[in-house]
PDB file of N, CA and C in Angstrom:
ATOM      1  N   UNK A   1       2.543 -12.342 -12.328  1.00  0.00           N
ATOM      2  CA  UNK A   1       3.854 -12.292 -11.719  1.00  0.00           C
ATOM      3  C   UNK A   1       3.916 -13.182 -10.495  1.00  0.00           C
ATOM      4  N   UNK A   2       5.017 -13.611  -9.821  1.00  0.00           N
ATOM      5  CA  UNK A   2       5.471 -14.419  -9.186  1.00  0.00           C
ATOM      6  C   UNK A   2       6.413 -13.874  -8.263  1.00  0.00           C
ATOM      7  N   UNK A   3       6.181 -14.691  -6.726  1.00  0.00           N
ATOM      8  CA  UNK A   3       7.235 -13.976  -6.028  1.00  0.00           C
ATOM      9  C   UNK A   3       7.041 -12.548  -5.595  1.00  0.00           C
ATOM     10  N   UNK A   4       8.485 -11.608  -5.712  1.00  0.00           N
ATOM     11  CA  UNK A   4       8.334 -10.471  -4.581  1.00  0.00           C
ATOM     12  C   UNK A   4       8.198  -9.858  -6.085  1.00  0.00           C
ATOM     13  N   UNK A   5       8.104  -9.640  -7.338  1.00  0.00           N
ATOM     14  CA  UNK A   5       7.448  -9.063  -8.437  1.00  0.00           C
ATOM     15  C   UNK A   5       6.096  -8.637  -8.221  1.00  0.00           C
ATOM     16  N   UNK A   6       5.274 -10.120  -7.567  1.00  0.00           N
ATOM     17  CA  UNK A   6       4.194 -10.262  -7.642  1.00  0.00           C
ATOM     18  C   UNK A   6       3.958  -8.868  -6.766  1.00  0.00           C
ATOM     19  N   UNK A   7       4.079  -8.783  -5.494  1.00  0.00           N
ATOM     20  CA  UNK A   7       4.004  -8.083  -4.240  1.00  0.00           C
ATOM     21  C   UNK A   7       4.485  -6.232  -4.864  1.00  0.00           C
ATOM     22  N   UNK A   8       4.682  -6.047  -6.081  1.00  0.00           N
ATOM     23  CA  UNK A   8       5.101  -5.120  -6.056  1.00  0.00           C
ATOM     24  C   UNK A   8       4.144  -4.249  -7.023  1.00  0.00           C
ATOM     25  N   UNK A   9       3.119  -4.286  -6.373  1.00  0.00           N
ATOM     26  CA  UNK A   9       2.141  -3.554  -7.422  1.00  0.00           C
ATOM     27  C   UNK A   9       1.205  -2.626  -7.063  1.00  0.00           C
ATOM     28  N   UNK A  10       1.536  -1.645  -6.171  1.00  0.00           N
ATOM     29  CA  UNK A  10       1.128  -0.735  -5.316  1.00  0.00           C
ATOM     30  C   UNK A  10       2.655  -0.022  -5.592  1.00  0.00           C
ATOM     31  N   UNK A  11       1.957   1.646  -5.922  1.00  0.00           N
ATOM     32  CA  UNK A  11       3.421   2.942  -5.480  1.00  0.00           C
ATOM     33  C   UNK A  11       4.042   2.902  -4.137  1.00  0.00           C
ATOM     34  N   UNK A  12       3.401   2.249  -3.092  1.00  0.00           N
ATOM     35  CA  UNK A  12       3.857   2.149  -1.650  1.00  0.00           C
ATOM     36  C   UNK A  12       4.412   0.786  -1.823  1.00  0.00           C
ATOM     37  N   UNK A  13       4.342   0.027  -2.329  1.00  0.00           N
ATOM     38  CA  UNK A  13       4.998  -1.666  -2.205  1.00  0.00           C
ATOM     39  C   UNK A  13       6.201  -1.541  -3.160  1.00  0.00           C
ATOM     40  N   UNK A  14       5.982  -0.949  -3.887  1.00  0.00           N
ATOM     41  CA  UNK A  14       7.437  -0.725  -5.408  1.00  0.00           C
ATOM     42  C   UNK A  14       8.247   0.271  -4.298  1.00  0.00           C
ATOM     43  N   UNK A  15       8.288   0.551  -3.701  1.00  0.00           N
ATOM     44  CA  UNK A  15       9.106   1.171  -2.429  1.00  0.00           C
ATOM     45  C   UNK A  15      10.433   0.251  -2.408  1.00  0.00           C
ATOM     46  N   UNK A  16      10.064  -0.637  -1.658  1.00  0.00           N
ATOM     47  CA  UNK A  16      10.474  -1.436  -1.029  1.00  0.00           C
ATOM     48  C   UNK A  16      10.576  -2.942  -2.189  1.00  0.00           C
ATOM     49  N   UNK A  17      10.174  -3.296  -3.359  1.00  0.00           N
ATOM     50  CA  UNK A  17      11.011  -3.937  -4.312  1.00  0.00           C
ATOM     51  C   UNK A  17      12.658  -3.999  -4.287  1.00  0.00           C
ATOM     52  N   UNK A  18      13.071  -2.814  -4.821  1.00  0.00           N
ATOM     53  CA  UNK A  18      14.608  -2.916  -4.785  1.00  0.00           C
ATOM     54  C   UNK A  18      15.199  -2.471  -4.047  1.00  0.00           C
ATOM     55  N   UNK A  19      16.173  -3.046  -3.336  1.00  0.00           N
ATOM     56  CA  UNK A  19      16.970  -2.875  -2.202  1.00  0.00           C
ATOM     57  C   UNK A  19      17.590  -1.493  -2.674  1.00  0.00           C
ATOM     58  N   UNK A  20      17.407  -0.955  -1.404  1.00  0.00           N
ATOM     59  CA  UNK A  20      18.521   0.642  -1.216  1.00  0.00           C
ATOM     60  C   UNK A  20      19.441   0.406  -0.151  1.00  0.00           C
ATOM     61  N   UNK A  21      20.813   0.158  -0.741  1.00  0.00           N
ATOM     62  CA  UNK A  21      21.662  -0.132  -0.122  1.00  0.00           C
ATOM     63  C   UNK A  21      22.059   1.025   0.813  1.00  0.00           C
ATOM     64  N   UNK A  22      21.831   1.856  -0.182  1.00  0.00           N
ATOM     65  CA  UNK A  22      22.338   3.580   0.664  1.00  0.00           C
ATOM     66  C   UNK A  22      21.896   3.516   1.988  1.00  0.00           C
ATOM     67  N   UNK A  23      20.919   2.962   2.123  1.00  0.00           N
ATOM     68  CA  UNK A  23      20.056   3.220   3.598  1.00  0.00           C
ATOM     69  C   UNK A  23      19.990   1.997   4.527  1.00  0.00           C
ATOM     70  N   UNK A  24      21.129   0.705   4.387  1.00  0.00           N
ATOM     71  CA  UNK A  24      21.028  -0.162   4.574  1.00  0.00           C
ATOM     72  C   UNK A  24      21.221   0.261   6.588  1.00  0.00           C
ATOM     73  N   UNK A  25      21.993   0.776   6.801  1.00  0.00           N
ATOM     74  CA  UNK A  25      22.491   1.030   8.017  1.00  0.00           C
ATOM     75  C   UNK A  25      21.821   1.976   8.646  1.00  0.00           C
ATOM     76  N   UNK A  26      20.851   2.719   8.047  1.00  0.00           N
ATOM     77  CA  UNK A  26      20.111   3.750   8.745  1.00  0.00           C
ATOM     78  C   UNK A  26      18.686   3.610   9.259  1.00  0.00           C
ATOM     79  N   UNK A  27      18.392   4.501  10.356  1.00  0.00           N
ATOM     80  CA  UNK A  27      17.310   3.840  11.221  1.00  0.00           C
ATOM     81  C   UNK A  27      15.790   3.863  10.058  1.00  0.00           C
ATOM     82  N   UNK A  28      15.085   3.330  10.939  1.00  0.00           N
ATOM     83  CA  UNK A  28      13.717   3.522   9.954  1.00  0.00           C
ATOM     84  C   UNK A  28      13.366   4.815   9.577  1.00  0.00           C
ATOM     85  N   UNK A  29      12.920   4.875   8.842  1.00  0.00           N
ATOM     86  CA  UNK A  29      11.891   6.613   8.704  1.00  0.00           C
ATOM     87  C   UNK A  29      10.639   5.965   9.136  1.00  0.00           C
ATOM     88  N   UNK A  30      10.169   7.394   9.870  1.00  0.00           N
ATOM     89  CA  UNK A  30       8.396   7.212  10.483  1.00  0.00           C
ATOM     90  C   UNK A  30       7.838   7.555   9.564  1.00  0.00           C
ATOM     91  N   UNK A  31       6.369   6.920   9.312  1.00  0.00           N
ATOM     92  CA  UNK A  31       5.529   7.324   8.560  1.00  0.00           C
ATOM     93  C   UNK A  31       4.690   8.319   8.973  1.00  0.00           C
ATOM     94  N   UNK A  32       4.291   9.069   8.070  1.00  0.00           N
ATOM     95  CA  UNK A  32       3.272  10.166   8.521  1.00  0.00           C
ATOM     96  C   UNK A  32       1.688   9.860   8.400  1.00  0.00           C
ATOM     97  N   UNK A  33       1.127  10.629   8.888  1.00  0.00           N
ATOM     98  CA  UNK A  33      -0.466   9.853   8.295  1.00  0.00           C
ATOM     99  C   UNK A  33      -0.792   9.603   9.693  1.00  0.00           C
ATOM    100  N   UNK A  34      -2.095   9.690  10.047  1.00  0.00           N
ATOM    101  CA  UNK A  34      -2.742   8.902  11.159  1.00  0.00           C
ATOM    102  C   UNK A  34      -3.291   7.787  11.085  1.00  0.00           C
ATOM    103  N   UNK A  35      -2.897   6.552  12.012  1.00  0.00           N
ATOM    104  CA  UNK A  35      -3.493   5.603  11.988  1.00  0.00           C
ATOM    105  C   UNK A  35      -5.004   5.377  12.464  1.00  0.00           C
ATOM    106  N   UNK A  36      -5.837   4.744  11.346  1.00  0.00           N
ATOM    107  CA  UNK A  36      -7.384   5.198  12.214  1.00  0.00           C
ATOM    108  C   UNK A  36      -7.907   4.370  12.917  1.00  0.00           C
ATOM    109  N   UNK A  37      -8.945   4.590  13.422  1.00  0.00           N
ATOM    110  CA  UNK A  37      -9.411   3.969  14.462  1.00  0.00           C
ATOM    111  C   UNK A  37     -10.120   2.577  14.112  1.00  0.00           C
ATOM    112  N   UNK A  38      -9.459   1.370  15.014  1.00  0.00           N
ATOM    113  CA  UNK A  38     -10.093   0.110  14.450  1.00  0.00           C
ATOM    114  C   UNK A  38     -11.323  -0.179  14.747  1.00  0.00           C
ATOM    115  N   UNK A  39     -12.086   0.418  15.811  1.00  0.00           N
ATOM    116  CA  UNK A  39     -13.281   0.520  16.038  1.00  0.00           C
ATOM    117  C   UNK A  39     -14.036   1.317  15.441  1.00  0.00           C
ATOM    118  N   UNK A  40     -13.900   2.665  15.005  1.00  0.00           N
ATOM    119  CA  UNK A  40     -14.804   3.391  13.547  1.00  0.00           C
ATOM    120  C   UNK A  40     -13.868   3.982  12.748  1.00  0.00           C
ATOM    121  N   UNK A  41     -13.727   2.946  11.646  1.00  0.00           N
ATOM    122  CA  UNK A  41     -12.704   3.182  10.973  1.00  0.00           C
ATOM    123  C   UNK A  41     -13.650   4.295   9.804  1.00  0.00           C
ATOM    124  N   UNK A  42     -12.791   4.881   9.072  1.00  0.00           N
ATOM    125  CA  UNK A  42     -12.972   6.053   8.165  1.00  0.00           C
ATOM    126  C   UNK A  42     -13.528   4.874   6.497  1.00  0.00           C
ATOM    127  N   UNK A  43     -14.116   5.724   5.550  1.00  0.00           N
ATOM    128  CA  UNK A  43     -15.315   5.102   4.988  1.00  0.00           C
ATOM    129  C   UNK A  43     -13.878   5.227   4.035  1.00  0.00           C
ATOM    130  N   UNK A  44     -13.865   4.125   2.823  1.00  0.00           N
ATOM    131  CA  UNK A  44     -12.924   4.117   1.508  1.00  0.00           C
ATOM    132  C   UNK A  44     -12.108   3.073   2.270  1.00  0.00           C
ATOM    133  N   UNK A  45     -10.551   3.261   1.434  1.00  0.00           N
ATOM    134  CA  UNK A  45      -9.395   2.411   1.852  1.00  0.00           C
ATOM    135  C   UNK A  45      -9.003   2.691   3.090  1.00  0.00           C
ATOM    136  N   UNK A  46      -8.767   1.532   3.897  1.00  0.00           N
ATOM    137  CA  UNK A  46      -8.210   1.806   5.059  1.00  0.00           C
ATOM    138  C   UNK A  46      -6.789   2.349   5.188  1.00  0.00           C
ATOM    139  N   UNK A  47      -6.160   2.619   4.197  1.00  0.00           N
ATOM    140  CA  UNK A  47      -4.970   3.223   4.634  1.00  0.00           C
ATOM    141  C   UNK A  47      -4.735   4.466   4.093  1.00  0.00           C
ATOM    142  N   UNK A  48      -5.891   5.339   3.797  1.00  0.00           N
ATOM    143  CA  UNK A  48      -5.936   6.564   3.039  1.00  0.00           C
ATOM    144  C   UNK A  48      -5.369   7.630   4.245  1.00  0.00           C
ATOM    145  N   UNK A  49      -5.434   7.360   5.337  1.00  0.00           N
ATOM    146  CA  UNK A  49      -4.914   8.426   6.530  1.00  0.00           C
ATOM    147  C   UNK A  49      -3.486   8.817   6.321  1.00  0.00           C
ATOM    148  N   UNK A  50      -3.025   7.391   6.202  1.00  0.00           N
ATOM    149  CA  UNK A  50      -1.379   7.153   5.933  1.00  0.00           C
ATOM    150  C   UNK A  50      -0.740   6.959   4.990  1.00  0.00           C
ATOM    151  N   UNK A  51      -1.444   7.117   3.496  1.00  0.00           N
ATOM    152  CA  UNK A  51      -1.112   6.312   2.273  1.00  0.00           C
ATOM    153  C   UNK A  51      -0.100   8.086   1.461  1.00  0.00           C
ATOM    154  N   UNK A  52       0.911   8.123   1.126  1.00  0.00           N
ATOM    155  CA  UNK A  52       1.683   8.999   0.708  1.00  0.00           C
ATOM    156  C   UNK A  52       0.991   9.397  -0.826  1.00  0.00           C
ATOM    157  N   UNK A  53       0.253   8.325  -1.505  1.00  0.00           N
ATOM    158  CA  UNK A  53      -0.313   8.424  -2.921  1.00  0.00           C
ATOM    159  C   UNK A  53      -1.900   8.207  -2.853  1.00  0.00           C
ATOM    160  N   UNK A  54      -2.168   7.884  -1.744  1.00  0.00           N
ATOM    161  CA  UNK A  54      -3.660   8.635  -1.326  1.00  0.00           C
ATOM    162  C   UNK A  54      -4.693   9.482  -2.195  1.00  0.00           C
ATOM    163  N   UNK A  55      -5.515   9.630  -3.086  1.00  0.00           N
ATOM    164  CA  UNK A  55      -6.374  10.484  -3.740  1.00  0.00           C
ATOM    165  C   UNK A  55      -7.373  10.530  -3.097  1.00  0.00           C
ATOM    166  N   UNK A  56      -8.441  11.305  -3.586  1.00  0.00           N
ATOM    167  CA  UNK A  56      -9.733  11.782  -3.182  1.00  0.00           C
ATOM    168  C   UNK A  56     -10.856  10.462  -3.505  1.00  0.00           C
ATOM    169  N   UNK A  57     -10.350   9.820  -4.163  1.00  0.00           N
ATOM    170  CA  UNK A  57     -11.467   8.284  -4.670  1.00  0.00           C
ATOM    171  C   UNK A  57     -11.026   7.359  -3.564  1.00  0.00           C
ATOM    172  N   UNK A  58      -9.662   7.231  -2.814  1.00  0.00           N
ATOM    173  CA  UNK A  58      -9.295   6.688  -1.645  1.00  0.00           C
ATOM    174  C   UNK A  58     -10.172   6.945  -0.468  1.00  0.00           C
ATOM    175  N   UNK A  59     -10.513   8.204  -0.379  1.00  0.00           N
ATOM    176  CA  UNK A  59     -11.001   8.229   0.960  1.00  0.00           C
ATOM    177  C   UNK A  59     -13.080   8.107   1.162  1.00  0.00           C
ATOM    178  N   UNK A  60     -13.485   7.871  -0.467  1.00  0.00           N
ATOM    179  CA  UNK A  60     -14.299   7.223  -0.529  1.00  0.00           C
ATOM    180  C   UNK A  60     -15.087   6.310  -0.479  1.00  0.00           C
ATOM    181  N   UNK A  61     -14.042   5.406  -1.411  1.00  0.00           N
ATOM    182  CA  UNK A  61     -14.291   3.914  -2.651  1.00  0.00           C
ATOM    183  C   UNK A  61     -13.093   2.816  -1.848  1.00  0.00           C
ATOM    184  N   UNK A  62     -13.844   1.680  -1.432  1.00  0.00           N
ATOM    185  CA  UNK A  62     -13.365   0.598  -1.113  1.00  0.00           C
ATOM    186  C   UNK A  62     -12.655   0.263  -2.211  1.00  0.00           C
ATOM    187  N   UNK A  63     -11.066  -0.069  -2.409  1.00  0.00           N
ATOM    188  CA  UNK A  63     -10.660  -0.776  -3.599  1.00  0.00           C
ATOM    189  C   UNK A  63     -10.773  -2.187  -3.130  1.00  0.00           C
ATOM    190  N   UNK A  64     -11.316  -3.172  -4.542  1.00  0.00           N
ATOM    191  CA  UNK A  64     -11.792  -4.250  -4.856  1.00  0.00           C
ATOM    192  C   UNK A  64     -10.607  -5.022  -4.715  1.00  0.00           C
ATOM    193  N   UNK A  65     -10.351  -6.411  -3.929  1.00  0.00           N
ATOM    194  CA  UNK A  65      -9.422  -7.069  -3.970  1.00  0.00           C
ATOM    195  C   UNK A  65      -9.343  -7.868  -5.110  1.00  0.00           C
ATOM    196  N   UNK A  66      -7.939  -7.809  -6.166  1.00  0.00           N
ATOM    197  CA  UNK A  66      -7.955  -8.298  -7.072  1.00  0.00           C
ATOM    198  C   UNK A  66      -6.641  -9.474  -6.611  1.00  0.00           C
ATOM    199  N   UNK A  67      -6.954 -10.847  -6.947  1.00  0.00           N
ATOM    200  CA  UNK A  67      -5.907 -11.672  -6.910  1.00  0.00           C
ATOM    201  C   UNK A  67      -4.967 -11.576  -8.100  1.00  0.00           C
ATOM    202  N   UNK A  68      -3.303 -11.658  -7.682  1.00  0.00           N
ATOM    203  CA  UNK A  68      -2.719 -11.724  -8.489  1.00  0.00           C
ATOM    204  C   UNK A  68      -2.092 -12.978  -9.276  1.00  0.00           C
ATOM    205  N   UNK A  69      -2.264 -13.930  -8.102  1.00  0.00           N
ATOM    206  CA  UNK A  69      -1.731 -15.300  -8.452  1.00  0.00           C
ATOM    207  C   UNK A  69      -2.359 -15.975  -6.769  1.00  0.00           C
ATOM    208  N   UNK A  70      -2.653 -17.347  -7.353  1.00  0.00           N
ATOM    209  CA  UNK A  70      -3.131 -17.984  -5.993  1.00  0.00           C
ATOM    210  C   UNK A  70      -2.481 -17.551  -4.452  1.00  0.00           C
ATOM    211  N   UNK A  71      -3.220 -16.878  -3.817  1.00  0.00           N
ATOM    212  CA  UNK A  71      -2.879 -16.180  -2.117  1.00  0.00           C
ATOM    213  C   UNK A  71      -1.920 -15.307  -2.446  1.00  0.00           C
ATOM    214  N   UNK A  72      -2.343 -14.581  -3.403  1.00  0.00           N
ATOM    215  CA  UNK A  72      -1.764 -13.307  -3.020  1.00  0.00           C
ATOM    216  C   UNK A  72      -2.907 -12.113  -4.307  1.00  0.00           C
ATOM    217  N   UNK A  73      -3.109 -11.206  -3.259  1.00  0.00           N
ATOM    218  CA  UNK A  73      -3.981 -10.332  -4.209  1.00  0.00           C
ATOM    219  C   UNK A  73      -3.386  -8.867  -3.298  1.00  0.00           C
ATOM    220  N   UNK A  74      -4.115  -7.738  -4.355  1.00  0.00           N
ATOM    221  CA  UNK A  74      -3.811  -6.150  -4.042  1.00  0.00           C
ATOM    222  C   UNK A  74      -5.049  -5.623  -4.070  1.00  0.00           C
ATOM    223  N   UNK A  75      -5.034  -4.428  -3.134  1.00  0.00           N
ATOM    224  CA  UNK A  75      -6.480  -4.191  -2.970  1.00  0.00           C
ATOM    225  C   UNK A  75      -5.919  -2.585  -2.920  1.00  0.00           C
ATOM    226  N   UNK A  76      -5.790  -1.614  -4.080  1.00  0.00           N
ATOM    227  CA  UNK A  76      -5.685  -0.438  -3.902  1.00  0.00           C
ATOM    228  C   UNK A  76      -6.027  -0.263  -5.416  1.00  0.00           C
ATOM    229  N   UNK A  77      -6.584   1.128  -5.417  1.00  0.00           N
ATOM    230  CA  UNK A  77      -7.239   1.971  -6.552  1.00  0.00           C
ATOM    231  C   UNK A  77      -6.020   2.100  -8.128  1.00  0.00           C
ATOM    232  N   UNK A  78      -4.336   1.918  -6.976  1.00  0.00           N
ATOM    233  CA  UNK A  78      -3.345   2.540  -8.065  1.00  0.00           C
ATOM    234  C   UNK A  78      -2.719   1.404  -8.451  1.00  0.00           C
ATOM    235  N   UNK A  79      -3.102   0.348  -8.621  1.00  0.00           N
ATOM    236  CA  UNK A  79      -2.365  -1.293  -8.635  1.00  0.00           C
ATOM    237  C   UNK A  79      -1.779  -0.550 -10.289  1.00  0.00           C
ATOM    238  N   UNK A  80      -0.803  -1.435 -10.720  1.00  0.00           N
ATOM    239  CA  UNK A  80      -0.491  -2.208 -11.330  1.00  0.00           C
ATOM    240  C   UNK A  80      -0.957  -3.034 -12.522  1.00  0.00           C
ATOM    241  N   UNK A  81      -1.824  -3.192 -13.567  1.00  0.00           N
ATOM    242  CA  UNK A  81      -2.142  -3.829 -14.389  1.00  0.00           C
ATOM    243  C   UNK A  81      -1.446  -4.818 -15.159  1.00  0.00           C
TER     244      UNK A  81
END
């Protein structure tokens, strides 16, 4: 895939694919989750603190960066195939 297709291959990135107009005018929503520490960061994916689809292999297992097309790759357990 190509483009903002490409970018949409994570349950947290397909978010934000198609525009929600409904919410065009409304403030951000905060995310929940703690951000961790950049100096001892927590062992697995770095965004398992904050990740809404987060599993138990997240807060383990480094996901492997897979390229999707030249400079651009996804690096989470729930990509997209």
């Amino acid at each position: 895939p190509e483009g903002r297709a490409a970018s949409c291959q994570t349950p947290a990135a397909r978010r934000g694919c198609a525009p929600d107009y409904a919410s065009i005018e409304s403030p951000p929503v905060p995310r929940s989750g703690d951000v961790p520490s950049p100096i001892n960061p927590p062992p697995g994916c770095a965004f398992h603190t904050r990740c809404p689809y987060a599993f138990d292999r997240c807060k383990v297992d480094t996901p492997k960066l897979v390229e999707l097309s030249p400079g651009h790759g996804v690096s989470c357990h729930l990509r997209v195939n």
